[in-house]
Protein backbone atom coordinates (compact mmCIF):
# COMPACT_ATOMS: atom_id res chain seq x y z
CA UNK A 1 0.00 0.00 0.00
CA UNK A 2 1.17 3.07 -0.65
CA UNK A 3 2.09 5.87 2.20
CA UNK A 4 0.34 9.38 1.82
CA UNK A 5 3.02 12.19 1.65
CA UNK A 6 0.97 14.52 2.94
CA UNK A 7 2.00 15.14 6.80
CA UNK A 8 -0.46 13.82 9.73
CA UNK A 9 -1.37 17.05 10.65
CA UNK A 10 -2.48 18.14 7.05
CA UNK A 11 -4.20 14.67 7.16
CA UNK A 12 -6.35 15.58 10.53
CA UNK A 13 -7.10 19.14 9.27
CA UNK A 14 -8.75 17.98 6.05
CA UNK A 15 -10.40 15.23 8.27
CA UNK A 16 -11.98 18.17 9.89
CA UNK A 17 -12.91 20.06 6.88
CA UNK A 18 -14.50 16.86 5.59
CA UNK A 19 -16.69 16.08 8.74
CA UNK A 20 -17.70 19.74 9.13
CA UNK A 21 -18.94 19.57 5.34
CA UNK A 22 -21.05 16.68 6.31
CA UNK A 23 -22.46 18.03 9.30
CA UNK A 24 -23.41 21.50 7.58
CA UNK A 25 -24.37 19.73 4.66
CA UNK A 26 -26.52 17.08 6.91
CA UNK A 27 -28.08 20.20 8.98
CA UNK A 28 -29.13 22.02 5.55
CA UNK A 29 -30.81 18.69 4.25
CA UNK A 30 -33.11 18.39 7.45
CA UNK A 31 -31.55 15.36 7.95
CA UNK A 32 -29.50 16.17 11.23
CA UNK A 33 -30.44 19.03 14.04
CA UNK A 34 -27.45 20.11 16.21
CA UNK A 35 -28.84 17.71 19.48
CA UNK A 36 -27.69 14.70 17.23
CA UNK A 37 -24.26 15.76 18.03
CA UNK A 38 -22.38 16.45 20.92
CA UNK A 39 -19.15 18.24 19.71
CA UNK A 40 -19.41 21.89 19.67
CA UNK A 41 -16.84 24.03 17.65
CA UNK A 42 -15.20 27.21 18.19
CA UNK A 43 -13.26 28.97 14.91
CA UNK A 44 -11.74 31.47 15.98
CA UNK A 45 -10.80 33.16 12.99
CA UNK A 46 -9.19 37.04 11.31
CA UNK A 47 -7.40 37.77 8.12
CA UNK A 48 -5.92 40.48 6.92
CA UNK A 49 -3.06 40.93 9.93
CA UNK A 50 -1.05 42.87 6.96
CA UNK A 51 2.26 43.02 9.51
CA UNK A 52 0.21 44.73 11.59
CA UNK A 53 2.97 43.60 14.31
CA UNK A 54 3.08 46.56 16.73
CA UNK A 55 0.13 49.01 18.35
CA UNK A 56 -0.71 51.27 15.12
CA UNK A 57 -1.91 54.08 18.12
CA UNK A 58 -5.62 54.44 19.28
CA UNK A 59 -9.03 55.43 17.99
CA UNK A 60 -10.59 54.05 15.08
CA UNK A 61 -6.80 52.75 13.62
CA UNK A 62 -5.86 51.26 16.76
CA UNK A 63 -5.11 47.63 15.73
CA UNK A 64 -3.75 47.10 18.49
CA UNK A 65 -0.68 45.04 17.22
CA UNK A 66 0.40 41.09 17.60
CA UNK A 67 0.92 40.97 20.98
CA UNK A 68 -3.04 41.97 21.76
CA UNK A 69 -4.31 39.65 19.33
CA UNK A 70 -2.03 36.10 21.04
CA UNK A 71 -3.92 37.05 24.04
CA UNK A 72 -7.28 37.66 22.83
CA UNK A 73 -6.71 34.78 20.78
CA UNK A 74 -5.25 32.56 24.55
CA UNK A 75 -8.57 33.78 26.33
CA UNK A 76 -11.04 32.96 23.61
CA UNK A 77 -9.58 29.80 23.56
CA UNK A 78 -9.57 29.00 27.24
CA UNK A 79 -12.97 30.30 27.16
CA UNK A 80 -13.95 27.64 24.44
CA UNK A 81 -11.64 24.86 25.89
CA UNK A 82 -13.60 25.18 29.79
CA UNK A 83 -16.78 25.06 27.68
CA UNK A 84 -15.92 21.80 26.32
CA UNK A 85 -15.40 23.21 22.72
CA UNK A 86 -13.04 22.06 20.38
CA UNK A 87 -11.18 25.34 18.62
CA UNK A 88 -9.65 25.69 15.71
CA UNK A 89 -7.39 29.08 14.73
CA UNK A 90 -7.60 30.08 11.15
CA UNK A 91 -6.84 33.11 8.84
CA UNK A 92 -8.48 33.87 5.26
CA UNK A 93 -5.01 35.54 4.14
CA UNK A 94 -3.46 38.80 3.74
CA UNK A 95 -0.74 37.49 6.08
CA UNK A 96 1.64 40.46 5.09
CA UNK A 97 1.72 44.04 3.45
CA UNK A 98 4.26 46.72 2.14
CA UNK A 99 4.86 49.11 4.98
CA UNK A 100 7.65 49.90 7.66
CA UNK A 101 6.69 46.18 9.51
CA UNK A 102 7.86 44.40 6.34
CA UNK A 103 10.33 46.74 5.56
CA UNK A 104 12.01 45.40 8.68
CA UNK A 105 11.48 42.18 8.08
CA UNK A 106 13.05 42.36 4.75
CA UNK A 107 16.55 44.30 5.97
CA UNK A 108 16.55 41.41 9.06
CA UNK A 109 16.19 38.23 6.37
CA UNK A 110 13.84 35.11 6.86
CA UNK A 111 12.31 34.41 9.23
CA UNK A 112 10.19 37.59 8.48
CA UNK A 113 8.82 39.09 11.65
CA UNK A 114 5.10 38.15 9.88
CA UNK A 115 6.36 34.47 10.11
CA UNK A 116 7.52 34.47 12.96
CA UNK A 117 4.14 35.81 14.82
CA UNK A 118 2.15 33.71 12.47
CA UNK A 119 4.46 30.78 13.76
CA UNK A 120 3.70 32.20 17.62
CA UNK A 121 0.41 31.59 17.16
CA UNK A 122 0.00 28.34 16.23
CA UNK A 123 -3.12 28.78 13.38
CA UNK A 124 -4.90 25.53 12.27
CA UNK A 125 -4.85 26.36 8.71
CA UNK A 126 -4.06 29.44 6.41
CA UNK A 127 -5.05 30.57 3.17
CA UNK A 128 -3.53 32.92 0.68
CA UNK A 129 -4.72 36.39 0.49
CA UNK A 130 -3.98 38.40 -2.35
CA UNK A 131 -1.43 40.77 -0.71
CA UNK A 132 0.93 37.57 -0.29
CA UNK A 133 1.65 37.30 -3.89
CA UNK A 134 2.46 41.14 -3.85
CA UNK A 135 5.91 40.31 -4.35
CA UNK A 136 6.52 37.28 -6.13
CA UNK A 137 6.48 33.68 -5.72
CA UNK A 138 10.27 33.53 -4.70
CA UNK A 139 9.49 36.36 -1.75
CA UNK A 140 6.20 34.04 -0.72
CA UNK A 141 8.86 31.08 -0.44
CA UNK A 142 11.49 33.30 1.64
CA UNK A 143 7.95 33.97 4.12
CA UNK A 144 7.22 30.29 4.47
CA UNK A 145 10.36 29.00 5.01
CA UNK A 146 10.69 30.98 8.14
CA UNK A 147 8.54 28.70 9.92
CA UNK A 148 9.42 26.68 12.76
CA UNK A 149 6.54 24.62 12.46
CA UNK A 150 4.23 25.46 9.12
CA UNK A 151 0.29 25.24 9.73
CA UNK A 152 -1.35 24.04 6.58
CA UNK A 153 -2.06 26.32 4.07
CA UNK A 154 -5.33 25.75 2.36
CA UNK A 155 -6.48 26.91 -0.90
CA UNK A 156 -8.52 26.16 -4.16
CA UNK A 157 -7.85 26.68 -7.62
CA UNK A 158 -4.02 27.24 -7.15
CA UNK A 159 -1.63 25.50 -8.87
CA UNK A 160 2.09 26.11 -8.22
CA UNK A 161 3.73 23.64 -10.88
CA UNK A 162 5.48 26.17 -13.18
CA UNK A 163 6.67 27.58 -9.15
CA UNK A 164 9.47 25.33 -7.80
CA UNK A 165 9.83 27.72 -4.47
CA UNK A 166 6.31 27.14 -3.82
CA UNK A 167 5.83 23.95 -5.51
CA UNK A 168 8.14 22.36 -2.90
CA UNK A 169 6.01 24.01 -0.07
CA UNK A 170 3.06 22.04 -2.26
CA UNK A 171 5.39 18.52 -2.13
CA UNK A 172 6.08 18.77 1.28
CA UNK A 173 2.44 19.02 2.08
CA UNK A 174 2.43 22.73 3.67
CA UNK A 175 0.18 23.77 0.54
């Protein structure tokens, strides 16, 4: 038989995707109500962090930086967690952006600072925004190689074969 190259944890997360389908898809029929099943879920979710690393000052820009959102992001999950909820920590993309932040990251070399909070944080799964292609395949390669350990990046209707710097990402089962 032959062995799956994809790593266990990409393995689980699509395991995940595939029985949350089926349970949507099983609530929309009729066919299942939410007492039939005794797991409740907690996605705790953003995109859009555009190197937002550092408090961007207050009022209606106050972002409030990395360092606010890994706690918001411990207590929401404690909070799910000592209701019995499983969690799961995703982002739709738009992991980085031109400005000072990446600037910084750039002159320092991989790991970017981006990659390194994204890293901190420990996300479930990741998908590409369009600001991550802003500067090439070869630059999106340089950000994922920075991680210690690489959630899975999750995505449709991308193909990366005429990429080798990403299409290795894609081998090794990250993509």
């Amino acid at each position: 038989m032959a062995r799956s190259r994809m790593p266990m944890r990409s393995r689980r997360l699509l395991v995940l995707i595939a029985a949350l389908s089926t349970m949507f898809a099983l609530l929309a029929a009729g066919t299942a109500s939410a007492e039939d099943h005794e797991f409740t879920l907690a996605i705790l979710h953003n995109n859009d962090g555009e190197s937002q690393l550092v408090n961007a000052g207050s009022g209606i820009e106050d972002f409030g930086g990395v360092a606010r959102f890994a706690t918001q992001r411990q207590l929401q999950r404690a909070d799910a967690l000592a209701s019995g909820y499983g969690t799961v920590l995703v982002s739709s993309g738009d992991n980085f952006l031109a400005g000072p932040e990446l600037a910084a990251s750039v002159d320092k070399g991989v790991p970017f600072f981006d990659t390194i909070a994204l890293d901190y944080l420990r996300y479930d799964a990741i998908s590409f925004g369009n600001h991550d292609f802003d500067f090439g395949p070869d630059f999106l390669a340089d950000f994922l190689s920075g991680y210690k350990k690489p959630p899975a990046y999750v995505n449709v209707n991308l193909d990366f074969t005429n990429e080798p710097s990403l299409q290795a990402f894609v081998d090794a089962g990250v993509i």
